[in-house]
N, C-alpha and C. Protein backbone atom coordinates (compact mmCIF):
# COMPACT_ATOMS: atom_id res chain seq x y z
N UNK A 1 5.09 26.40 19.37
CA UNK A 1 4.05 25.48 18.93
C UNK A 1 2.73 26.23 18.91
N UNK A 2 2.38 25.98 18.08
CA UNK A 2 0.67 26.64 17.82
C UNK A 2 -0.29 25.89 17.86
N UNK A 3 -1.09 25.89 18.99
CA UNK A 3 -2.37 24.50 19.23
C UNK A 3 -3.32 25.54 19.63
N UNK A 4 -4.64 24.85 18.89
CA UNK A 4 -6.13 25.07 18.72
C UNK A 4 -6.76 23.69 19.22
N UNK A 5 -7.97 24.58 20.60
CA UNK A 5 -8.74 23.19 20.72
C UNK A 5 -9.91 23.56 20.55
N UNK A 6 -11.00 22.43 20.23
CA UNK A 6 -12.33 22.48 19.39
C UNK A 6 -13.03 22.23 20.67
N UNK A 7 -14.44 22.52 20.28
CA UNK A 7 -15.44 21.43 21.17
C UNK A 7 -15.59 20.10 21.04
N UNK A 8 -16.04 19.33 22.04
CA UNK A 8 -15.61 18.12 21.94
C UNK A 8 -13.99 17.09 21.92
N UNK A 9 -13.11 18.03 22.69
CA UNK A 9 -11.61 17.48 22.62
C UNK A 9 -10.83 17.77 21.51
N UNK A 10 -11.06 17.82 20.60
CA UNK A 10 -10.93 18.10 18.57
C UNK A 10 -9.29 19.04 19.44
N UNK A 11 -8.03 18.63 18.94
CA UNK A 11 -6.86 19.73 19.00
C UNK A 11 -5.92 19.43 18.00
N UNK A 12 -5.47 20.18 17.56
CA UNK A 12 -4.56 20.68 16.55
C UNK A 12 -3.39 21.10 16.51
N UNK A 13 -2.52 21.22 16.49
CA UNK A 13 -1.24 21.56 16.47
C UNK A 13 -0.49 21.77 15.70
N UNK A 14 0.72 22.94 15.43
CA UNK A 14 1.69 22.96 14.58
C UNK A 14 2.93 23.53 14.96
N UNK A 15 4.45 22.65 14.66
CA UNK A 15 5.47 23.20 15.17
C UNK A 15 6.84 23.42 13.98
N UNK A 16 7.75 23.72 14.29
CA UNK A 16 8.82 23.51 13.57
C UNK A 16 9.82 23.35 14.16
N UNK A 17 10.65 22.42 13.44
CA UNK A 17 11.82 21.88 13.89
C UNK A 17 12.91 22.21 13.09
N UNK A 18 13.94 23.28 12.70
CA UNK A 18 14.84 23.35 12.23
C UNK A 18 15.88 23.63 12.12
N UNK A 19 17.19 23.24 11.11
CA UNK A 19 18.64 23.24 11.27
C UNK A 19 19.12 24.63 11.50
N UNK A 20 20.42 24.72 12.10
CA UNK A 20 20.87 26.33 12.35
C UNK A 20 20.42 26.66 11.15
N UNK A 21 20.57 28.16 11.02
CA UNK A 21 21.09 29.02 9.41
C UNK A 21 18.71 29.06 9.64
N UNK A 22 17.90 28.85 9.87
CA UNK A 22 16.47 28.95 9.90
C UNK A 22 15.59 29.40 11.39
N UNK A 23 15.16 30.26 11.38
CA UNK A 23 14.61 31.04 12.16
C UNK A 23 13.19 30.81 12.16
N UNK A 24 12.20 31.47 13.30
CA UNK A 24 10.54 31.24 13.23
C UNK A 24 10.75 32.41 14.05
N UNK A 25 9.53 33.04 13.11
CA UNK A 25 9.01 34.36 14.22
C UNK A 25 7.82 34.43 13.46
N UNK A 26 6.45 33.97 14.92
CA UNK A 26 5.68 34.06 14.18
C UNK A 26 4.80 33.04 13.52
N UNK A 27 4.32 33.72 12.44
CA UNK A 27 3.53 32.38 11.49
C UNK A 27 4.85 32.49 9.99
N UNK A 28 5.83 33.11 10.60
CA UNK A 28 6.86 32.93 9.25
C UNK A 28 7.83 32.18 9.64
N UNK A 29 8.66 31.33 8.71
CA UNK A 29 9.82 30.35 9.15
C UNK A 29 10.62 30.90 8.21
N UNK A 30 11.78 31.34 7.80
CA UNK A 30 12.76 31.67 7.04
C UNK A 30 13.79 30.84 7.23
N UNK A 31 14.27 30.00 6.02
CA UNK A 31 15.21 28.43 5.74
C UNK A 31 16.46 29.11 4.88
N UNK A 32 17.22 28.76 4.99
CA UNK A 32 18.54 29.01 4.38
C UNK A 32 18.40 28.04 3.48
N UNK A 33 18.57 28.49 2.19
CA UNK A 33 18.89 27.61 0.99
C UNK A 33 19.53 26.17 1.16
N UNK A 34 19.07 25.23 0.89
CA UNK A 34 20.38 23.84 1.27
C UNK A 34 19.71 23.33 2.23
N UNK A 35 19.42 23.90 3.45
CA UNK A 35 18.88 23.77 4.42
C UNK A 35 17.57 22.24 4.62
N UNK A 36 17.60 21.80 5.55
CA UNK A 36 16.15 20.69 5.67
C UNK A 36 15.65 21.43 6.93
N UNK A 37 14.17 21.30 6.51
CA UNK A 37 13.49 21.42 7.53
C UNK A 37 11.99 20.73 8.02
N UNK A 38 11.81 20.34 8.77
CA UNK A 38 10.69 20.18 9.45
C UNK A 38 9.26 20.52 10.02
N UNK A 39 8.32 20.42 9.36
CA UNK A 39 7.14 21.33 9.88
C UNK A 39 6.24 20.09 10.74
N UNK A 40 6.16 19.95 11.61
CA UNK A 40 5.03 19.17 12.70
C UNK A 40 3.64 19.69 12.67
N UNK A 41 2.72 18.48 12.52
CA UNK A 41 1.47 18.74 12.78
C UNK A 41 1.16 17.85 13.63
N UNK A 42 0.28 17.82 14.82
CA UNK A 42 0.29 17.41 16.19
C UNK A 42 -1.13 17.09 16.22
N UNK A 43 -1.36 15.23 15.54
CA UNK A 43 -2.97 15.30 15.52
C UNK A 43 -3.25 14.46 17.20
N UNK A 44 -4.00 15.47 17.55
CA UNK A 44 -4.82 15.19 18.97
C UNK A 44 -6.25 15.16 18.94
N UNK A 45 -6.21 14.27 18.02
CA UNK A 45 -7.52 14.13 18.12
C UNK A 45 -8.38 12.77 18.24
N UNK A 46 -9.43 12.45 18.34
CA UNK A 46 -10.08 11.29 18.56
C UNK A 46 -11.52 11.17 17.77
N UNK A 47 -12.34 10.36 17.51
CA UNK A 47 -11.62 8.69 17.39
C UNK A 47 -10.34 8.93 16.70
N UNK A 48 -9.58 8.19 16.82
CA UNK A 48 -8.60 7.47 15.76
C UNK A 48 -8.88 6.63 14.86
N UNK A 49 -8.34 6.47 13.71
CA UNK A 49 -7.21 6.91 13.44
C UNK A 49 -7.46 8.22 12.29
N UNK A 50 -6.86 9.45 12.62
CA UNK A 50 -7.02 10.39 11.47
C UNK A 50 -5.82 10.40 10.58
N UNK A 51 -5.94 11.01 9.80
CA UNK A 51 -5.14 11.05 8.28
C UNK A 51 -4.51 12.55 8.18
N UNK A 52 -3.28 12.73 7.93
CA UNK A 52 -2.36 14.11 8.09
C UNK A 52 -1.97 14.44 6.42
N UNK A 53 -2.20 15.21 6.13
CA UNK A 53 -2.07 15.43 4.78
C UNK A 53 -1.56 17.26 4.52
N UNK A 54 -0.94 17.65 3.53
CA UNK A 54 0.05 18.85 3.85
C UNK A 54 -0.61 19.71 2.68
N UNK A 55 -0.64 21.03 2.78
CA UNK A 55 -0.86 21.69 1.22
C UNK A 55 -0.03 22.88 1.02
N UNK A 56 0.34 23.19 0.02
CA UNK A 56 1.31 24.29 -0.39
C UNK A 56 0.60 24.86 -0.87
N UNK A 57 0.63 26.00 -0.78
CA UNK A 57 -0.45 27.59 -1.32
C UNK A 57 -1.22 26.54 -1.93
N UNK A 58 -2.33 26.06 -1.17
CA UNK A 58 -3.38 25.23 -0.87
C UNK A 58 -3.74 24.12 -2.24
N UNK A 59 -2.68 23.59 -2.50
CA UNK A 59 -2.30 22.17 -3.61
C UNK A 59 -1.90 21.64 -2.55
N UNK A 60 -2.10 20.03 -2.78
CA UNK A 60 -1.86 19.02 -1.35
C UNK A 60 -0.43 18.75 -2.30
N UNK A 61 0.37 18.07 -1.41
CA UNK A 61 1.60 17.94 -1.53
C UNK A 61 1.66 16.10 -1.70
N UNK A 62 2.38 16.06 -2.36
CA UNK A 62 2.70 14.58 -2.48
C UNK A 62 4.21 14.02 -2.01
N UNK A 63 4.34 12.52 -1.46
CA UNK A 63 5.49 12.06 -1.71
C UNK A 63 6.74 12.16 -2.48
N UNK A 64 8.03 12.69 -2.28
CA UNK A 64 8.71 12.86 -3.17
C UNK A 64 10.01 12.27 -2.39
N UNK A 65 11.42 12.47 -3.46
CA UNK A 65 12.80 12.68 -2.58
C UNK A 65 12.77 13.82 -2.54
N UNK A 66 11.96 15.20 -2.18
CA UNK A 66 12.52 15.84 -1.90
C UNK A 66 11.43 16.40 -0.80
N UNK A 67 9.93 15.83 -0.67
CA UNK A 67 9.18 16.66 0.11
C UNK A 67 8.73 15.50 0.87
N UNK A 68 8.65 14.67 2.06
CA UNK A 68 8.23 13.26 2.54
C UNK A 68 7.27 13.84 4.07
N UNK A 69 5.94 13.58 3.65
CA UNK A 69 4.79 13.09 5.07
C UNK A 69 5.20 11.87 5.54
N UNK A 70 5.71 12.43 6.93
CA UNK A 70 6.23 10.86 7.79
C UNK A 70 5.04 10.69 8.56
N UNK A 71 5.53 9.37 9.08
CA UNK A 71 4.50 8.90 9.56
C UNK A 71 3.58 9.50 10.98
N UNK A 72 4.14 10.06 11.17
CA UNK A 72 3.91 11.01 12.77
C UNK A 72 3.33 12.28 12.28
N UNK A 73 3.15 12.28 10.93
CA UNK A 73 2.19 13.65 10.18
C UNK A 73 3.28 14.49 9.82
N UNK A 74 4.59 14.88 10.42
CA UNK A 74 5.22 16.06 9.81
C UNK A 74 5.57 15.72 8.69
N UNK A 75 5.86 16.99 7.98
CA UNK A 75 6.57 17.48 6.87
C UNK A 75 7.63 17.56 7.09
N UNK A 76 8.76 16.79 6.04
CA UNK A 76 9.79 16.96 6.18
C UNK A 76 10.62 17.65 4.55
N UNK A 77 11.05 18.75 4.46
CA UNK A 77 11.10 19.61 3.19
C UNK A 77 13.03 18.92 3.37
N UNK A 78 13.66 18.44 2.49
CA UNK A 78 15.09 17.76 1.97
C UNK A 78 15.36 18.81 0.99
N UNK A 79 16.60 19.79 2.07
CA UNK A 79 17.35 20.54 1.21
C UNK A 79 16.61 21.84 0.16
N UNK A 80 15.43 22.71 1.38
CA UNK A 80 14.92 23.78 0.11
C UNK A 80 15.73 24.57 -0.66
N UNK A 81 15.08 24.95 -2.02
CA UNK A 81 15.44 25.57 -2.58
C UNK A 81 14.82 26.60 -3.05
N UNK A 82 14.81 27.54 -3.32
CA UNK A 82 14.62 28.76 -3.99
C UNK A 82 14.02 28.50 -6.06
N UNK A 83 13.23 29.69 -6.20
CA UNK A 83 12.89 29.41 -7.28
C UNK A 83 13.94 29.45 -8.51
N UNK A 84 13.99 28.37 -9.28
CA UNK A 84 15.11 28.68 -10.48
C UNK A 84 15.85 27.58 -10.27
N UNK A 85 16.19 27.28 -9.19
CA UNK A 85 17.12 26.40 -8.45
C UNK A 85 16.89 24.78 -8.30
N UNK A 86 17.18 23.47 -9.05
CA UNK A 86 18.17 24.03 -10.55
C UNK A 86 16.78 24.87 -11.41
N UNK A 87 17.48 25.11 -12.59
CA UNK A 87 17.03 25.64 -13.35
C UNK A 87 15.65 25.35 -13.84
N UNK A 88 14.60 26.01 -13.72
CA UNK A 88 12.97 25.34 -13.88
C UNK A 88 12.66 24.72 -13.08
N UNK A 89 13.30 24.82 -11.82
CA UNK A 89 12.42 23.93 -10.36
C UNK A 89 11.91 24.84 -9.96
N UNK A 90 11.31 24.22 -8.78
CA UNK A 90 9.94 24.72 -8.06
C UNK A 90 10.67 25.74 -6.74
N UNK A 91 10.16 26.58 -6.30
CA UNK A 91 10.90 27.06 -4.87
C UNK A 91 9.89 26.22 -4.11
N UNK A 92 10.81 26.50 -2.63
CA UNK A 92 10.13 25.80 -1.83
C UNK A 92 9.16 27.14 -1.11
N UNK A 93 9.61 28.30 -1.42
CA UNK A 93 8.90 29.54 -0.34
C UNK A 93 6.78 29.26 -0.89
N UNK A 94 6.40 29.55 0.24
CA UNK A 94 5.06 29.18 0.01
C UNK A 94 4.27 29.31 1.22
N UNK A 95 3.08 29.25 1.36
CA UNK A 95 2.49 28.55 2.62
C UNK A 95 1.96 27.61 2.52
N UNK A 96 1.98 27.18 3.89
CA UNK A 96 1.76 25.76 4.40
C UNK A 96 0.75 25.51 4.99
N UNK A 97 0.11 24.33 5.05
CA UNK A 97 -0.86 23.95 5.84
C UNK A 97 -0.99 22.60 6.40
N UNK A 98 -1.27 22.15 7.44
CA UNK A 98 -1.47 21.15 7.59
C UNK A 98 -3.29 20.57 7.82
N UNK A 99 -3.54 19.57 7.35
CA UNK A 99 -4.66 19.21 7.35
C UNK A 99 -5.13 17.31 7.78
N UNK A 100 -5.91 17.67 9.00
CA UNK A 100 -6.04 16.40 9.92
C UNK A 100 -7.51 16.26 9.36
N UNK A 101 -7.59 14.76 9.36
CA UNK A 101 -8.77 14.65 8.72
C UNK A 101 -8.92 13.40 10.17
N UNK A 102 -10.66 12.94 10.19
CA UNK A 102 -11.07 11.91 10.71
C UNK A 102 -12.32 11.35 10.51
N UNK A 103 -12.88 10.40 10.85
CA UNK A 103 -14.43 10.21 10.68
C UNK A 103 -15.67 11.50 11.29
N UNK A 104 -14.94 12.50 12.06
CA UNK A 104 -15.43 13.58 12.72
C UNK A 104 -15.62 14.68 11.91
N UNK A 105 -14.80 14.90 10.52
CA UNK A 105 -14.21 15.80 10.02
C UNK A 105 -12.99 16.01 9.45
N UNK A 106 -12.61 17.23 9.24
CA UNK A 106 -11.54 17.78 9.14
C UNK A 106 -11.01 18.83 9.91
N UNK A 107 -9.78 19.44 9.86
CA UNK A 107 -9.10 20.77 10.75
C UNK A 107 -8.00 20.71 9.56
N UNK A 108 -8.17 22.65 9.56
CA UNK A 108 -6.84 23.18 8.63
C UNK A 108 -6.39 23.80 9.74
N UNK A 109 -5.23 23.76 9.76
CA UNK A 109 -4.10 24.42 10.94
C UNK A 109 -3.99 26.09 9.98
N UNK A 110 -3.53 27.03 10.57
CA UNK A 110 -3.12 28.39 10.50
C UNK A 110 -2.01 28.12 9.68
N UNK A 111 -2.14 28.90 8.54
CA UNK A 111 -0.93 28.99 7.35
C UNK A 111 0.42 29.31 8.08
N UNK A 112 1.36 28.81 7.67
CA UNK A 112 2.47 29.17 7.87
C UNK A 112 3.31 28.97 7.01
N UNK A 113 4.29 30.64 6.69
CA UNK A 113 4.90 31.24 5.14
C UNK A 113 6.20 30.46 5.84
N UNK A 114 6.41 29.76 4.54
CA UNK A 114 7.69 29.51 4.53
C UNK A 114 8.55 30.52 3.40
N UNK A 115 9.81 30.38 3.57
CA UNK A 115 10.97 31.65 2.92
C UNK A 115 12.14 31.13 2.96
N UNK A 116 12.54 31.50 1.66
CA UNK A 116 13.87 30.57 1.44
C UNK A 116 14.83 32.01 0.82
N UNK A 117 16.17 31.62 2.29
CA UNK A 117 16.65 32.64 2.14
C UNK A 117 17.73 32.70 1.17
N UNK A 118 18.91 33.33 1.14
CA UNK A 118 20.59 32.89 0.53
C UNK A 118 20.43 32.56 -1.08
């Protein structure tokens, strides 16, 4: 887990949660094709309530069936894939960010490369 704290209480967090066949070393996560995985962002912060919002090589990410911001802020990536895969889709390899917003501000968490292996 990777946590940053601010002045004034302000903390941040980021973790990952994922299926065998995906590894973390680092600020890199490497996913096995097929694979789901999980990226956590850990808002500790105050006042409440802040807003968790995700960006891929720094484009915010939207709702999908295949990319879903739950309600607890993580990212949950359904089954990455690699570029091509199907044919003219998107890969999932990229970096990541998570971004906590509040009436205080904002916080960007430390990029973290995702890699899609197989």
């Amino acid at each position: 887990i990777f946590s940053r704290k601010f002045t004034g209480g302000l903390e941040i967090g980021l973790a990952f949660d994922v299926e065998p066949g995906a590894s973390a070393a680092a600020a890199t996560l490497v996913v096995v094709k097929g694979r789901s995985v999980r990226l956590d962002c850990v808002p500790a912060m105050s006042p409440k309530p802040v807003t968790v919002s995700w960006l891929k090589d720094d484009v915010r990410l939207e709702n999908s069936s295949h990319v879903q911001i739950l309600g607890n802020g993580s990212l949950l990536i359904d089954k990455v894939v690699k570029k091509g895969t199907p044919p003219g889709g998107q890969s999932d390899t990229g970096v990541y960010r998570c971004l906590i917003s509040s009436s205080l501000g904002a916080l960007l968490s430390r990029p973290t490369r995702l890699k899609v292996a197989g």
